[in-house]
C-alpha atoms as a PDB file:
ATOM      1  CA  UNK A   1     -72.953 -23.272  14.038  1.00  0.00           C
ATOM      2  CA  UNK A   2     -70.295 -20.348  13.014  1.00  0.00           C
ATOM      3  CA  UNK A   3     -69.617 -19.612   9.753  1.00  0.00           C
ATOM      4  CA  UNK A   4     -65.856 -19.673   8.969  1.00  0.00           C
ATOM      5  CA  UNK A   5     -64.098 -16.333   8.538  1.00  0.00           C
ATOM      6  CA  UNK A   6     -63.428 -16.698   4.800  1.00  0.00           C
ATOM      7  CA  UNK A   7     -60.611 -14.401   3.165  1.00  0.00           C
ATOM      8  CA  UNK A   8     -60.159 -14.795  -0.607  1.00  0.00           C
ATOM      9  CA  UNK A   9     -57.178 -16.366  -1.723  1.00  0.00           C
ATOM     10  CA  UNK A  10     -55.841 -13.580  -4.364  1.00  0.00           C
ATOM     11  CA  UNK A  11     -56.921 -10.431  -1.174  1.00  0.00           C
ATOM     12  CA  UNK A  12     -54.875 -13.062   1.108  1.00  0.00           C
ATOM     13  CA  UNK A  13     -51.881 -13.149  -1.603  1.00  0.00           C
ATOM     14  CA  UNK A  14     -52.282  -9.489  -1.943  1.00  0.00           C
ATOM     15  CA  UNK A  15     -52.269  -8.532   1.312  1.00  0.00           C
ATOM     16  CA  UNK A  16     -49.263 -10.933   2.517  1.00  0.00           C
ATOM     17  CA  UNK A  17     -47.602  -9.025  -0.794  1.00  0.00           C
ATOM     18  CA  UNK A  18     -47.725  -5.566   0.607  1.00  0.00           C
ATOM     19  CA  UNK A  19     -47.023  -6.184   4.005  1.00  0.00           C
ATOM     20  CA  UNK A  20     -43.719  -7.933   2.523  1.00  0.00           C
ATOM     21  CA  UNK A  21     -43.062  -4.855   1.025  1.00  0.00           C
ATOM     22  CA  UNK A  22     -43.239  -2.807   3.583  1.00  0.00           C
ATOM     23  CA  UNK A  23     -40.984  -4.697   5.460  1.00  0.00           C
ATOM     24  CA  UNK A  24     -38.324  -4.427   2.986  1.00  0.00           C
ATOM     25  CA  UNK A  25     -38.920  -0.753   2.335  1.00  0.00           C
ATOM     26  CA  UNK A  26     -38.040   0.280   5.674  1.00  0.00           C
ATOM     27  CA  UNK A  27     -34.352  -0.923   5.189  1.00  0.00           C
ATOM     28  CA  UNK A  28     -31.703   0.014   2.848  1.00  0.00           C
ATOM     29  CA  UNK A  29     -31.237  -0.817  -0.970  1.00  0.00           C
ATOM     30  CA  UNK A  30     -28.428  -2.816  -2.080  1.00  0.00           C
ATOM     31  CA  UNK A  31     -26.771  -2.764  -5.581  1.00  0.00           C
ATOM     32  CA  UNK A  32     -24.852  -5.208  -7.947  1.00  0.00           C
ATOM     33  CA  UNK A  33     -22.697  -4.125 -10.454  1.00  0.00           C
ATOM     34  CA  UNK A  34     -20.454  -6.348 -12.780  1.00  0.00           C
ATOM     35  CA  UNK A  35     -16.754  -4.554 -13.165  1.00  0.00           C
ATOM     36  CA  UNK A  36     -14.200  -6.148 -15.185  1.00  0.00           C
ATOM     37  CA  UNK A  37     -13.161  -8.747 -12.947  1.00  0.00           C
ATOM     38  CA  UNK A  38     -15.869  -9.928 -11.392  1.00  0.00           C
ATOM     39  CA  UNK A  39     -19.019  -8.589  -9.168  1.00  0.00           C
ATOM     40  CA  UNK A  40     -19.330  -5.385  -6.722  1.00  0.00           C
ATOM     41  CA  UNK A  41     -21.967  -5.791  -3.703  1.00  0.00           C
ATOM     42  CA  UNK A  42     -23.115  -2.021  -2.275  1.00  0.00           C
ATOM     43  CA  UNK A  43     -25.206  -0.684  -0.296  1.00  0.00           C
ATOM     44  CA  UNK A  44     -25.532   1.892   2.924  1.00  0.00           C
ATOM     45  CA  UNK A  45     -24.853  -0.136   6.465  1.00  0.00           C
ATOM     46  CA  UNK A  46     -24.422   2.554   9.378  1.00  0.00           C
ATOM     47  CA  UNK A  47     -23.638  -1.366  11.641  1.00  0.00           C
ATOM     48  CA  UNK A  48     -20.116  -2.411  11.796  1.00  0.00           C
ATOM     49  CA  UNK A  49     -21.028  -5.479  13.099  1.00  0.00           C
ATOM     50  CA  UNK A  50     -24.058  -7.006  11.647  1.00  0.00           C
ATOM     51  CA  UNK A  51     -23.236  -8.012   7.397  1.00  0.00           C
ATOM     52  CA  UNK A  52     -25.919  -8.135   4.996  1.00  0.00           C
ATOM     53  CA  UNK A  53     -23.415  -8.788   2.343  1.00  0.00           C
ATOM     54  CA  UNK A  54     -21.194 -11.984   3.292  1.00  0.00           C
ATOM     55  CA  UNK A  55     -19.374 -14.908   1.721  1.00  0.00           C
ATOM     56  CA  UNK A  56     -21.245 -18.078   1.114  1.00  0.00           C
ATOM     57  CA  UNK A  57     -18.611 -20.474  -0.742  1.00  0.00           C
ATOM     58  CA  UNK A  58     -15.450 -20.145  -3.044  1.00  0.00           C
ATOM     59  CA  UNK A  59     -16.670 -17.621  -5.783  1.00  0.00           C
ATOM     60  CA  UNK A  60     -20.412 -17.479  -4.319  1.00  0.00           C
ATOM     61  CA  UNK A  61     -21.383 -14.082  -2.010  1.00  0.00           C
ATOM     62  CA  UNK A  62     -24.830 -13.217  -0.504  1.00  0.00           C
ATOM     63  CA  UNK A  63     -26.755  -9.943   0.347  1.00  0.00           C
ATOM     64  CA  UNK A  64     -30.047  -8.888   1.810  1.00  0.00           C
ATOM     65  CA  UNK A  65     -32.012  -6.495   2.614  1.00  0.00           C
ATOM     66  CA  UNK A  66     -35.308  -5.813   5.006  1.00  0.00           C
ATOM     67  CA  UNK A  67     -35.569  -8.261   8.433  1.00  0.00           C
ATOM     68  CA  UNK A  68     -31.863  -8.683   9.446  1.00  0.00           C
ATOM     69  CA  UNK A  69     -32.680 -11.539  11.263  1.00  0.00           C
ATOM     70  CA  UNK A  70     -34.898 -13.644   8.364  1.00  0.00           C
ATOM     71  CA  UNK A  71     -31.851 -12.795   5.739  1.00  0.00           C
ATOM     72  CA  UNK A  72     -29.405 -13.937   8.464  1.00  0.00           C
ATOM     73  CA  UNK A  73     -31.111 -17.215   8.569  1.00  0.00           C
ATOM     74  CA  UNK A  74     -31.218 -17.532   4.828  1.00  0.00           C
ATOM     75  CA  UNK A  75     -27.642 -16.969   4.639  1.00  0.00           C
ATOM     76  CA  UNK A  76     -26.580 -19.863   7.380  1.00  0.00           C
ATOM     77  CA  UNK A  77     -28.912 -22.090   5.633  1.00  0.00           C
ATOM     78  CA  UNK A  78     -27.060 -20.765   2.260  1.00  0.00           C
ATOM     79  CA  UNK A  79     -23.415 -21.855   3.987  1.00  0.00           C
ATOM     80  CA  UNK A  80     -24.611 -24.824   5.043  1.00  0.00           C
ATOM     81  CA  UNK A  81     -25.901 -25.990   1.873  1.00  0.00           C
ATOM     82  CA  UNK A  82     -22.822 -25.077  -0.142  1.00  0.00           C
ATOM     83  CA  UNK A  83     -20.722 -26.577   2.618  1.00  0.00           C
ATOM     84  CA  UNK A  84     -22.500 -30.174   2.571  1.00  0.00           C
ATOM     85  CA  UNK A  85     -22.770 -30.241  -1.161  1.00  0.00           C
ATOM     86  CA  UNK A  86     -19.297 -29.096  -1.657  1.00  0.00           C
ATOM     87  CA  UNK A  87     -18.234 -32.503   0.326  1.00  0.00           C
ATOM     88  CA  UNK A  88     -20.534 -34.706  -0.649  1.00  0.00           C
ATOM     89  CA  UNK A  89     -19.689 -33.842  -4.600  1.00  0.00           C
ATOM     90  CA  UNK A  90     -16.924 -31.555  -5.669  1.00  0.00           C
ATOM     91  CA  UNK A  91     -15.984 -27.693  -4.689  1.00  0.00           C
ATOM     92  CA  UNK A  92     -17.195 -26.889  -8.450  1.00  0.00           C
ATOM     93  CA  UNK A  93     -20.516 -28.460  -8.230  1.00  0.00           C
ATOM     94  CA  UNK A  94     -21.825 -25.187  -5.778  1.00  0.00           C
ATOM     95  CA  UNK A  95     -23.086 -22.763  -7.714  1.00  0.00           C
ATOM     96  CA  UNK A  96     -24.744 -19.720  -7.208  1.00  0.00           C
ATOM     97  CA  UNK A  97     -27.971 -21.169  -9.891  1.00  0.00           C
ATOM     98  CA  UNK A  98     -28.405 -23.936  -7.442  1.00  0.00           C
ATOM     99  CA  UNK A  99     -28.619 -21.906  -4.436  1.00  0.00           C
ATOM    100  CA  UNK A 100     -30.612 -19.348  -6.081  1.00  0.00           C
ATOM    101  CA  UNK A 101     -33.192 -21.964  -6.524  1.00  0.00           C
ATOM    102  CA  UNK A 102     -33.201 -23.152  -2.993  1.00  0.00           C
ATOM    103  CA  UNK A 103     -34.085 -19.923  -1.486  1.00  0.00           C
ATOM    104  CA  UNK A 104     -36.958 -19.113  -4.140  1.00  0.00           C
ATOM    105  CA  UNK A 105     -38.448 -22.747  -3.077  1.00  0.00           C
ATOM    106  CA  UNK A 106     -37.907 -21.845   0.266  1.00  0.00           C
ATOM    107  CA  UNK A 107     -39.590 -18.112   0.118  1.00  0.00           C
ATOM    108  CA  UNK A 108     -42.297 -19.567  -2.191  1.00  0.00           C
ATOM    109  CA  UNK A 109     -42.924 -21.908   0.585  1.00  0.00           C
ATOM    110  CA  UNK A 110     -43.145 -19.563   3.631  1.00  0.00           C
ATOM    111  CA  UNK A 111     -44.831 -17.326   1.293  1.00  0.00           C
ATOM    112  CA  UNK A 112     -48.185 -19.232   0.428  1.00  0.00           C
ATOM    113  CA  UNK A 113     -48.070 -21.551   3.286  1.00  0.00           C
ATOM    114  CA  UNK A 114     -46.928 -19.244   6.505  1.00  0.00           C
ATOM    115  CA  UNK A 115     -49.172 -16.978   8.393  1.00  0.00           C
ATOM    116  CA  UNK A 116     -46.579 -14.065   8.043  1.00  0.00           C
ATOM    117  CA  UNK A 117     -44.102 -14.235   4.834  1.00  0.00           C
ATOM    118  CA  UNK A 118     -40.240 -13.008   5.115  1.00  0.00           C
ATOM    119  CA  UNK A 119     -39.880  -9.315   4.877  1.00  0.00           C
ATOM    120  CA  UNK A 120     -37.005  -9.812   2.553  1.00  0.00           C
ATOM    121  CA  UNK A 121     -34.782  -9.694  -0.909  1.00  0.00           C
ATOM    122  CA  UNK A 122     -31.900 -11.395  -1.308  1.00  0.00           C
ATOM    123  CA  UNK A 123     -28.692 -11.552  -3.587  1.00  0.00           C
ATOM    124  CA  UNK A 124     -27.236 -14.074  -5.190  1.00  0.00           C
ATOM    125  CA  UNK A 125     -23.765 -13.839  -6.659  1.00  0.00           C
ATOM    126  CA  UNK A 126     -21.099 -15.719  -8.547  1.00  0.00           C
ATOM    127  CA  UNK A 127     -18.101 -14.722 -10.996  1.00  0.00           C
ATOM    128  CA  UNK A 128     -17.035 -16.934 -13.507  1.00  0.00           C
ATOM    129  CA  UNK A 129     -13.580 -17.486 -14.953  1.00  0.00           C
ATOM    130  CA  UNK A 130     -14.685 -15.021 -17.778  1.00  0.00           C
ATOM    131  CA  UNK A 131     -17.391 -11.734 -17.240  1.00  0.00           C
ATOM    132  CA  UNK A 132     -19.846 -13.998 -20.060  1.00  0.00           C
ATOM    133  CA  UNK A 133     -19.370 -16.800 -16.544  1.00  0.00           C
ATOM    134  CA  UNK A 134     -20.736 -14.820 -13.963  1.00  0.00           C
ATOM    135  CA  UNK A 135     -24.335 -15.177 -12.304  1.00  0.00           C
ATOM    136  CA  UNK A 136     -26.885 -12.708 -10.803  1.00  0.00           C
ATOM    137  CA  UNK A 137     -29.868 -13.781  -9.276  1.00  0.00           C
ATOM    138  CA  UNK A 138     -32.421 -11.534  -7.459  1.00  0.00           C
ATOM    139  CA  UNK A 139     -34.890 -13.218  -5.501  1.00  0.00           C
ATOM    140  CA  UNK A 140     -37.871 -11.392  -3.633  1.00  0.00           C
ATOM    141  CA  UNK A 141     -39.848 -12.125  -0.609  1.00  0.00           C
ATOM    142  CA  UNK A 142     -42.727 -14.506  -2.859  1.00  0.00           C
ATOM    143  CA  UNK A 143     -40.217 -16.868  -4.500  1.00  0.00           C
ATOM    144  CA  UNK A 144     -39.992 -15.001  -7.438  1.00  0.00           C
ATOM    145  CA  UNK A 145     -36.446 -15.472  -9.067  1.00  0.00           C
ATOM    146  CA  UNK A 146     -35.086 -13.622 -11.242  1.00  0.00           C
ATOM    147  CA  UNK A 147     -31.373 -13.774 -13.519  1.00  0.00           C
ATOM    148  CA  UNK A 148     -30.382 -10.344 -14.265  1.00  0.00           C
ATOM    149  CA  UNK A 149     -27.487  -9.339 -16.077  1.00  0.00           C
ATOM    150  CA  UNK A 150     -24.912  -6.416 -15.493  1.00  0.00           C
ATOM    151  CA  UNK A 151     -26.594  -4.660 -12.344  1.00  0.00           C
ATOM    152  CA  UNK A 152     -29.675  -4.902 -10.197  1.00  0.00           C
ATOM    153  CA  UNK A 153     -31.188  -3.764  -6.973  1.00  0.00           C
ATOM    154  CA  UNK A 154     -32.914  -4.895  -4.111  1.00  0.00           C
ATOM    155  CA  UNK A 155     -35.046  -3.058  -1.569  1.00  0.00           C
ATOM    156  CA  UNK A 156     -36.977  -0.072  -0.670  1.00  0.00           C
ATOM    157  CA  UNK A 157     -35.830   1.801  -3.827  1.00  0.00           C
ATOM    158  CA  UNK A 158     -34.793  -1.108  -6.071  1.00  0.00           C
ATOM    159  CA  UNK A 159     -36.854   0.479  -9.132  1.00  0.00           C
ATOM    160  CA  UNK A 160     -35.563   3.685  -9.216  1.00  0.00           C
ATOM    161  CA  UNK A 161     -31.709   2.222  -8.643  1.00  0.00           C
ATOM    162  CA  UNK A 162     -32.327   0.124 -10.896  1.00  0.00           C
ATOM    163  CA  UNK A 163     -33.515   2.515 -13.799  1.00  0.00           C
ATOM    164  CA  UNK A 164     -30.842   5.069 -13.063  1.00  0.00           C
ATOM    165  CA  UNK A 165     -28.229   2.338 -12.940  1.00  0.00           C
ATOM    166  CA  UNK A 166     -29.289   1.256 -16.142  1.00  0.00           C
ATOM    167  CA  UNK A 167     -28.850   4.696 -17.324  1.00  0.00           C
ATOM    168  CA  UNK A 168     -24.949   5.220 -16.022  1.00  0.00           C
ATOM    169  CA  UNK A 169     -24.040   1.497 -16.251  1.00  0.00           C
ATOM    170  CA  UNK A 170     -21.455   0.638 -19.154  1.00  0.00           C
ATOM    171  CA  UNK A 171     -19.710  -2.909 -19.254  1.00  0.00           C
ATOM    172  CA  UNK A 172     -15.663  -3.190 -18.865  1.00  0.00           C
ATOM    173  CA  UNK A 173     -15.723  -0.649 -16.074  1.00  0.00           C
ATOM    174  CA  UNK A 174     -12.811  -1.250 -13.272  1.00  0.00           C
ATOM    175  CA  UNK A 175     -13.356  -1.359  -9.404  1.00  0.00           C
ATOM    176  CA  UNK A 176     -12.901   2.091  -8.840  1.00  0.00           C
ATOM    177  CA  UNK A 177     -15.494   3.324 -11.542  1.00  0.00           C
ATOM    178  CA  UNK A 178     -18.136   0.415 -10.128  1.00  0.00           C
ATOM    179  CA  UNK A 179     -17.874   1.468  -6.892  1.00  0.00           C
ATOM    180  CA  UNK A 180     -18.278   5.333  -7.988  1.00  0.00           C
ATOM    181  CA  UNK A 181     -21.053   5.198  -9.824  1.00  0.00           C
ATOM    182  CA  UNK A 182     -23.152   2.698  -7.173  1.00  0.00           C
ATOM    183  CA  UNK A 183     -22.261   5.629  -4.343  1.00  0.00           C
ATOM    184  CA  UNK A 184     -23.481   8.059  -6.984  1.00  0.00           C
ATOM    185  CA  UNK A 185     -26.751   6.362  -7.984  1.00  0.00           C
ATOM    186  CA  UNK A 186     -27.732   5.335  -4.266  1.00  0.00           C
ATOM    187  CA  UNK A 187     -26.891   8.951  -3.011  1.00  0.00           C
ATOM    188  CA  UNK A 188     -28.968  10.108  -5.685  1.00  0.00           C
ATOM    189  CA  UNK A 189     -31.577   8.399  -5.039  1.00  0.00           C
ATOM    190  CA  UNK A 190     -31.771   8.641  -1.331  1.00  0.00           C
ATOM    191  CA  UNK A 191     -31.043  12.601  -1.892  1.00  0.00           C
ATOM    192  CA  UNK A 192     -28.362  13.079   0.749  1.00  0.00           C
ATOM    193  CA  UNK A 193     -24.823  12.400   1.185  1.00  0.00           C
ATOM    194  CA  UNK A 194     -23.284   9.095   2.727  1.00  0.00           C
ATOM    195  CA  UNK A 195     -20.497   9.455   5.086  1.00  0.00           C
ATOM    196  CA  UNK A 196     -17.504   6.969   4.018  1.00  0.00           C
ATOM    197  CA  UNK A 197     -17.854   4.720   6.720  1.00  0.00           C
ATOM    198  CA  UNK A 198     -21.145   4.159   6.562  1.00  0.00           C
ATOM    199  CA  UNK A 199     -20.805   1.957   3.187  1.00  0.00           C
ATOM    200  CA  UNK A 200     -20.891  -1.374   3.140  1.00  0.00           C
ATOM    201  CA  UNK A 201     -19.036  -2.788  -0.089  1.00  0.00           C
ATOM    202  CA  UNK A 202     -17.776  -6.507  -1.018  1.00  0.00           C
ATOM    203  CA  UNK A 203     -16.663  -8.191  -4.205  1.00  0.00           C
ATOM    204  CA  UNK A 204     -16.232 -11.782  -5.650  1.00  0.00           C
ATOM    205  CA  UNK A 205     -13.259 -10.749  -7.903  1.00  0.00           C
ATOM    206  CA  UNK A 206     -11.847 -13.838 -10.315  1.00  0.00           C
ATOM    207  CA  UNK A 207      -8.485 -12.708 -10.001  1.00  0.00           C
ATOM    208  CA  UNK A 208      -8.116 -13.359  -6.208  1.00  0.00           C
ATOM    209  CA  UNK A 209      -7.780 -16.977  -6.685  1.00  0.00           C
ATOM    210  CA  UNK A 210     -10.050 -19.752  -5.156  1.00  0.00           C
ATOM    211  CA  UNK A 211     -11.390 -17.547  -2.319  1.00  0.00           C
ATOM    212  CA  UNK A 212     -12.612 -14.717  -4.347  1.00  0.00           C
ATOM    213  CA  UNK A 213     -14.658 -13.015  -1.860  1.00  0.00           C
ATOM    214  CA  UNK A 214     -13.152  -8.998  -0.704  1.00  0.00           C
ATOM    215  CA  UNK A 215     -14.602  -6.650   1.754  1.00  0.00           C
ATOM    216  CA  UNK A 216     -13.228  -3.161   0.673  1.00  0.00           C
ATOM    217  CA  UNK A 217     -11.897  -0.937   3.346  1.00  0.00           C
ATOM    218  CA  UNK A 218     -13.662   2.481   4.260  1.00  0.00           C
ATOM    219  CA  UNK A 219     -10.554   3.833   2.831  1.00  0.00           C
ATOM    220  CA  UNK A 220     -10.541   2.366  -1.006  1.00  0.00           C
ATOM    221  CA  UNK A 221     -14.865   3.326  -0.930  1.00  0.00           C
ATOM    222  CA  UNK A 222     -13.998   6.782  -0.007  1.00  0.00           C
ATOM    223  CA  UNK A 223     -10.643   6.946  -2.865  1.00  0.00           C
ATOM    224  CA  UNK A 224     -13.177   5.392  -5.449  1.00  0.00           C
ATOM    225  CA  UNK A 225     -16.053   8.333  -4.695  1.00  0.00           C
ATOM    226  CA  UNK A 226     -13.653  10.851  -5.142  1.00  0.00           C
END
């Protein structure tokens, strides 16, 4: 009779942990920054085509980083969500809280009970009618959720964004000074310039009206940086 190939259950965590992280490391960081009217998305994105910050409902927006294609999913299963509980309820019933909750059930799930766990962080976004309204939720590759407030990062570098940011971040900034110091923090970090049009930059800004979600042009990055 064999003996079972027995792999303790904190060295299994721990291993599924760092291979996660790997994962995620080998793409690029993504910050958050509140402004004055609402929520700037950022990060480096050399693909014009493929998004890893998008729309998910009215005043809700997404972003991930590390496997394009496990984030993609995440995000359709995000719309889809939003879309049949928008309908079934009321527009105002989606919320970024609920959805934020979803994915860390749905990460804590693959996490503990998959053979391989999502390389992945993800964003979760929503601006209120006032900057006290607005949500930020990080959630990480194990579950783990977490509501941060002002800025955050996720990926690769997300500790050492997220301390600098801390350091440069200061509440009632406008668009143009969000989006300056996020290009300043991530070049800093990554020690190297970032052509214009390699930025990939979105907002959920209150003022826009129900649809609050805003790509920014390669132009309006590259005014903001200088």
């Amino acid at each position: 009779m064999t003996v079972p190939y027995y792999v303790p259950p904190e060295q299994l965590m721990k291993d599924r942990a760092e291979y996660a992280r790997k994962g995620i490391a080998r793409g690029r960081s993504i910050v958050a920054l509140e402004y004055t009217d609402g929520i700037l998305l950022m990060g480096e994105n050399t693909s014009g085509a493929l998004h890893k910050i998008s729309e998910i409902y009215d005043r809700v927006a997404f972003a991930g980083v590390g496997k394009y294609n496990e984030f993609e999913s995440l995000r359709v299963a995000g719309i889809r969500h939003a879309d049949i509980k928008g309908y079934s309820y009321a527009r105002a019933d989606v919320s970024a809280r609920s959805l934020a909750n979803a994915y860390s059930q749905t990460l804590g799930h693959i996490f503990t009970h998959e053979v391989k766990p999502y390389e992945v962080e993800v964003f979760v976004v929503e601006v209120g009618d006032t900057p006290a309204g607005n949500d930020l939720f990080r959630v990480t590759y194990d579950g783990t959720l977490y509501d941060e407030e002002g800025f955050a990062a996720i990926g690769g570098q997300a500790e050492e964004l997220t301390t600098q940011l801390g350091d440069g971040y200061q509440a009632g900034r406008d668009l143009a000074a969000a989006v300056a110091l996020a290009a300043t923090v991530v070049q800093r970090v990554e020690d190297r310039a970032i052509p214009g049009d390699d930025w990939e930059a979105a907002v959920v800004d209150r003022t826009l009206g129900r649809r609050t979600f805003r790509r920014l042009a390669t132009a309006e990055i590259e005014a903001a940086i200088s």
